[in-house]
Protein backbone atom coordinates (compact mmCIF):
# COMPACT_ATOMS: atom_id res chain seq x y z
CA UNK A 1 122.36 105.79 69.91
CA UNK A 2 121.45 109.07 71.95
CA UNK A 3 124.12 111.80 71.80
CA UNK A 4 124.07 114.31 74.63
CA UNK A 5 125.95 117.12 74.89
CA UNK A 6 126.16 119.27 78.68
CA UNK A 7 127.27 122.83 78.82
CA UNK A 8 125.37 124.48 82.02
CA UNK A 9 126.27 127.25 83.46
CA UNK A 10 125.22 128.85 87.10
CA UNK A 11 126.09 132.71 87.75
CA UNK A 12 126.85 132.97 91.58
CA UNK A 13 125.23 136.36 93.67
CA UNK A 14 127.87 135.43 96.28
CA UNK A 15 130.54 137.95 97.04
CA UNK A 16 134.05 137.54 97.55
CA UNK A 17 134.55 137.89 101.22
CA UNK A 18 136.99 136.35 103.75
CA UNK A 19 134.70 133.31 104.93
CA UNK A 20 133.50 132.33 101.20
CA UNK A 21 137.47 132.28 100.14
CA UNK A 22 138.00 130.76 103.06
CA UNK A 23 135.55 127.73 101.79
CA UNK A 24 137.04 127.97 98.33
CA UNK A 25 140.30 127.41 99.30
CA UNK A 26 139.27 124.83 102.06
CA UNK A 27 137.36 122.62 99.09
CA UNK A 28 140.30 123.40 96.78
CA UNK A 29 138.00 125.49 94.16
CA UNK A 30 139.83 127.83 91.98
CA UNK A 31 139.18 131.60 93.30
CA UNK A 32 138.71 132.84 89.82
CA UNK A 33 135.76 130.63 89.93
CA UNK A 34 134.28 133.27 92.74
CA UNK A 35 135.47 136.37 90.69
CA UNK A 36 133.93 135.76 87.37
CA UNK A 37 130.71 133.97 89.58
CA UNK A 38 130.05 131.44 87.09
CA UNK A 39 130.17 127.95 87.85
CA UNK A 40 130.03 125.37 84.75
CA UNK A 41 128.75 121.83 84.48
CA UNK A 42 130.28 120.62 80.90
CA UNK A 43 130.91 117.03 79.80
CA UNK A 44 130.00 114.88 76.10
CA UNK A 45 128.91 111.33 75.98
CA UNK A 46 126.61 108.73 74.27
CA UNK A 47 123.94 105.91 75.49
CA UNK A 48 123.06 103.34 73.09
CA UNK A 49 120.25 100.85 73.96
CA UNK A 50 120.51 99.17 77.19
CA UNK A 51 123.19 101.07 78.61
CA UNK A 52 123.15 102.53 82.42
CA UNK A 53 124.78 105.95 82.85
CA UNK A 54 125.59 106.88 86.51
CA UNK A 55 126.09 109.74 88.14
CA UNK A 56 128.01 109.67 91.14
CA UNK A 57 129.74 112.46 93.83
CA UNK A 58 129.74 114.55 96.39
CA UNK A 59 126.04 116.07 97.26
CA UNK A 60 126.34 119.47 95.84
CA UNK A 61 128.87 118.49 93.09
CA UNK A 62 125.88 119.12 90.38
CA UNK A 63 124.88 115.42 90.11
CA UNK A 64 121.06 116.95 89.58
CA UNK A 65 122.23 119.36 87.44
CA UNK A 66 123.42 116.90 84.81
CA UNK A 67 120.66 114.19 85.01
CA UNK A 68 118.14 117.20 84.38
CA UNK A 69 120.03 118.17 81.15
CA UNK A 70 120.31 114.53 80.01
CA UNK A 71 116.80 114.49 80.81
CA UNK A 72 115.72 117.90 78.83
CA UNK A 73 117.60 116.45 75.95
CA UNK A 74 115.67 113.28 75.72
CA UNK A 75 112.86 112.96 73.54
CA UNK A 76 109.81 113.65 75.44
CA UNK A 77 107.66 110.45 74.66
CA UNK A 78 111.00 107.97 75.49
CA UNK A 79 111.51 109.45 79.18
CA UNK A 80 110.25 109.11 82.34
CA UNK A 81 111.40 110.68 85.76
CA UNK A 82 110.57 109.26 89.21
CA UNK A 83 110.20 112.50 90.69
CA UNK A 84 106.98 113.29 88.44
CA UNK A 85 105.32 109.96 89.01
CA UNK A 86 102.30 110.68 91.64
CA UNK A 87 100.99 108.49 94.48
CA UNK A 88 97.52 107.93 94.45
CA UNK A 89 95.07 107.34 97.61
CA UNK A 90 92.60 105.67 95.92
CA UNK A 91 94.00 102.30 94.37
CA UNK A 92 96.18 99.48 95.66
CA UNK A 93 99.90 99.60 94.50
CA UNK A 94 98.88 96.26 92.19
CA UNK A 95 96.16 97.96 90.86
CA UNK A 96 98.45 101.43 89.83
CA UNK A 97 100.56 99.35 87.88
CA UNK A 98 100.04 99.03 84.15
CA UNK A 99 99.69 95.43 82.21
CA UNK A 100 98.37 92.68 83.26
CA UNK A 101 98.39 91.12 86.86
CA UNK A 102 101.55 89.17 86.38
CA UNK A 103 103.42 91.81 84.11
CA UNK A 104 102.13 94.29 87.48
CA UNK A 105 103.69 91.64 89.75
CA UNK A 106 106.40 91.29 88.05
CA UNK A 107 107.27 95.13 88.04
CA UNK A 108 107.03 95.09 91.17
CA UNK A 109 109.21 92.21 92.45
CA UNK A 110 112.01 94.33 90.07
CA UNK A 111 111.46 97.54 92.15
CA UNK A 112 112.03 95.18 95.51
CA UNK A 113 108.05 95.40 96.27
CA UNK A 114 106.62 91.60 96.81
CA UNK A 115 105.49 91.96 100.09
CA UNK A 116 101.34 91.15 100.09
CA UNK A 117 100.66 94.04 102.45
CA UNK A 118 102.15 96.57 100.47
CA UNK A 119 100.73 95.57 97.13
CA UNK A 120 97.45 95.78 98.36
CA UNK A 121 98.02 99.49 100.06
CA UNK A 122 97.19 102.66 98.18
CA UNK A 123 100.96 104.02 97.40
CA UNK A 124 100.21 107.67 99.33
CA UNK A 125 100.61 105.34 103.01
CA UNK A 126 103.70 103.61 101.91
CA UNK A 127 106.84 104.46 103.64
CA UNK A 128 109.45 106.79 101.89
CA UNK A 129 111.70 103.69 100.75
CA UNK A 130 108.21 102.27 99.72
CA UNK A 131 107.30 105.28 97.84
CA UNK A 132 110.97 105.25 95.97
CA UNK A 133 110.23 101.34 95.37
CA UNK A 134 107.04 101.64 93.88
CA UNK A 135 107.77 104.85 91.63
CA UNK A 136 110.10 102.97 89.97
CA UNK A 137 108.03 99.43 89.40
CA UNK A 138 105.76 102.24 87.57
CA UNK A 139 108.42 103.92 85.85
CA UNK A 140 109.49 99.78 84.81
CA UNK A 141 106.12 99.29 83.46
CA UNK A 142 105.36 102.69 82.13
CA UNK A 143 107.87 100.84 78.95
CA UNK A 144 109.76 104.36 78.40
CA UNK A 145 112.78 104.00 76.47
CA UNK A 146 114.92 105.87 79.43
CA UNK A 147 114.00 106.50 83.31
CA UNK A 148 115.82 109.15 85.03
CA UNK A 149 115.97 108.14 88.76
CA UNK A 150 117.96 111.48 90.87
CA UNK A 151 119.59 110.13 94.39
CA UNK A 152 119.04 106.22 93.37
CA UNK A 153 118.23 104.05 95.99
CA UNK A 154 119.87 106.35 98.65
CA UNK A 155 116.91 106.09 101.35
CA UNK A 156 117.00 101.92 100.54
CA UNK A 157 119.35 100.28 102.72
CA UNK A 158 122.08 98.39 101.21
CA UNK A 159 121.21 95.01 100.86
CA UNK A 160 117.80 96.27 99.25
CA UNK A 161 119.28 98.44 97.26
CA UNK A 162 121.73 96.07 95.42
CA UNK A 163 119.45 93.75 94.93
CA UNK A 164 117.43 96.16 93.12
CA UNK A 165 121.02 97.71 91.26
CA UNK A 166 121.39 93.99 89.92
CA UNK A 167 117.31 93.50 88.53
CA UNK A 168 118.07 96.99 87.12
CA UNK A 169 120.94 95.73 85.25
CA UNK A 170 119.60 92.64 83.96
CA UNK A 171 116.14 94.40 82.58
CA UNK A 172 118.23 97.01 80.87
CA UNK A 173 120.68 94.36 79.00
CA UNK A 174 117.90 92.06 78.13
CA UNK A 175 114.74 94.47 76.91
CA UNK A 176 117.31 97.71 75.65
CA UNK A 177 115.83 99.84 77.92
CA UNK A 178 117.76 102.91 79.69
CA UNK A 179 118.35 104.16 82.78
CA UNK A 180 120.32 107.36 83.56
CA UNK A 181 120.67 107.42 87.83
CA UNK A 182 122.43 110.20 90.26
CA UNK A 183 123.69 109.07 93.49
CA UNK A 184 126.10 110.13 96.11
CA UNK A 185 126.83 106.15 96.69
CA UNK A 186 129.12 104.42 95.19
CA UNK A 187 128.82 100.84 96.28
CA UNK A 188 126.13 100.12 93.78
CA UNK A 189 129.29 100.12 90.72
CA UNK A 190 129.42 96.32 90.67
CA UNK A 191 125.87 95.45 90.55
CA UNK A 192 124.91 97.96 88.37
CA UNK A 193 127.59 97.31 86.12
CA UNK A 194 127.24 101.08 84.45
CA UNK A 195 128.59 101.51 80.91
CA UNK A 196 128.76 105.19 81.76
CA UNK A 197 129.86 106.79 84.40
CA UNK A 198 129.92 110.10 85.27
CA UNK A 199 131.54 111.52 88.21
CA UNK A 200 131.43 114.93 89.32
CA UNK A 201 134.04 116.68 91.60
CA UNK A 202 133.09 119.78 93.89
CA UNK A 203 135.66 121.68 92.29
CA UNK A 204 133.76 121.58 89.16
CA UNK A 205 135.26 119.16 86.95
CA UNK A 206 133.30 116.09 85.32
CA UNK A 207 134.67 113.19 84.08
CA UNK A 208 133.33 110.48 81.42
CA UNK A 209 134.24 106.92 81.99
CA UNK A 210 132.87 104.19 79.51
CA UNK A 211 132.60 100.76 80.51
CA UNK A 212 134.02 99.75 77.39
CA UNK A 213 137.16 101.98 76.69
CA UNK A 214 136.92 101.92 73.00
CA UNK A 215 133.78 104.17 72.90
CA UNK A 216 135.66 107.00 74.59
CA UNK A 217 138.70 106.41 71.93
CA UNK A 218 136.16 106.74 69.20
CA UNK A 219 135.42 109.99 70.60
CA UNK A 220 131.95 109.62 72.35
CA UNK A 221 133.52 111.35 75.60
């Protein structure tokens, strides 16, 4: 079990004038907020082994904000982060994946990538959903305790993007592994099947839901 505990806070150079109260009030944020210029991202939860934490709201809520704390309190050899996983030009997308041919393939066909074409291009020419796709077969096979994925599956369309939500799901129940995603969508809920959720409001506040109510009784939120 991997407690994390969130506290950020942002100090605002913005001054109070008509137009930015004018915002405030239009996006219901408390003017004091604007006074004192700090802006606080604060919530308390736990992910044992296989769970999927999600982080969903409005873009500018702070959805980045919290997966980069949960990812700076990680240990560093049990993460991995699609946004630092490079694309070569010099090797086939089969070829950049680690394990054997059928553990590669297999990675792969998780991530949504089983087309024969784009296995055998280099993953710098791949299209941006590509790109997504195959960052996160190698994140899969990297075997890292917890990947961090920031705006999940949001260039994917839908269909693609469930399917992927439901392999997600079933790798993380059946080999422990963890996955802590930020997304602005919400229609993934039911095929990921999250056991946290964390939703963040533009007004600030965050809020912890567990799957399974009894681990926020015992305190874990």
């Amino acid at each position: 079990m991997q407690k994390y505990d969130i506290d950020k806070t942002f100090y605002s150079q913005v001054k109070a004038t008509k137009k930015t109260v004018a915002v405030m009030k239009m996006f219901g944020l408390d003017l004091e907020r604007l006074r004192v210029k700090a802006f606080t991202h604060k919530c308390r939860f736990t992910l044992d082994d296989g769970d999927i934490c999600y982080i969903v709201g409005a873009s500018g809520a702070g959805k980045s904000v919290i997966l980069r704390e949960i990812y700076s309190q990680t240990p560093e050899n049990q993460r991995v982060r699609l946004d630092d996983i490079e694309l070569e030009d010099d090797r086939s997308v089969v070829d950049c994946i680690d394990g054997s041919f059928f553990e590669s393939l297999k990675a792969l066909s998780k991530a949504g990538l089983n087309d024969v074409f784009t296995v055998l291009q280099t993953p710098s020419k791949l299209s941006e959903g590509q790109k997504y796709r195959y960052r996160l077969a190698k994140a899969i096979a990297s075997g890292a305790k917890t990947i961090f994925a920031d705006e999940f599956c949001s260039n994917l369309d839908r269909i693609t993007a469930a399917v992927i939500a439901y392999n997600i799901h079933k790798l993380a129940k059946r080999f422990g592994r963890r996955f802590v995603l930020a997304s602005s969508h919400d229609d993934l809920l039911g095929d990921l099947a999250a056991d946290v959720l964390v939703i963040k409001h533009l007004t600030g506040k965050t809020e912890v839901v567990y799957r399974n109510a009894k681990r926020g009784e015992n305190g874990s939120a």
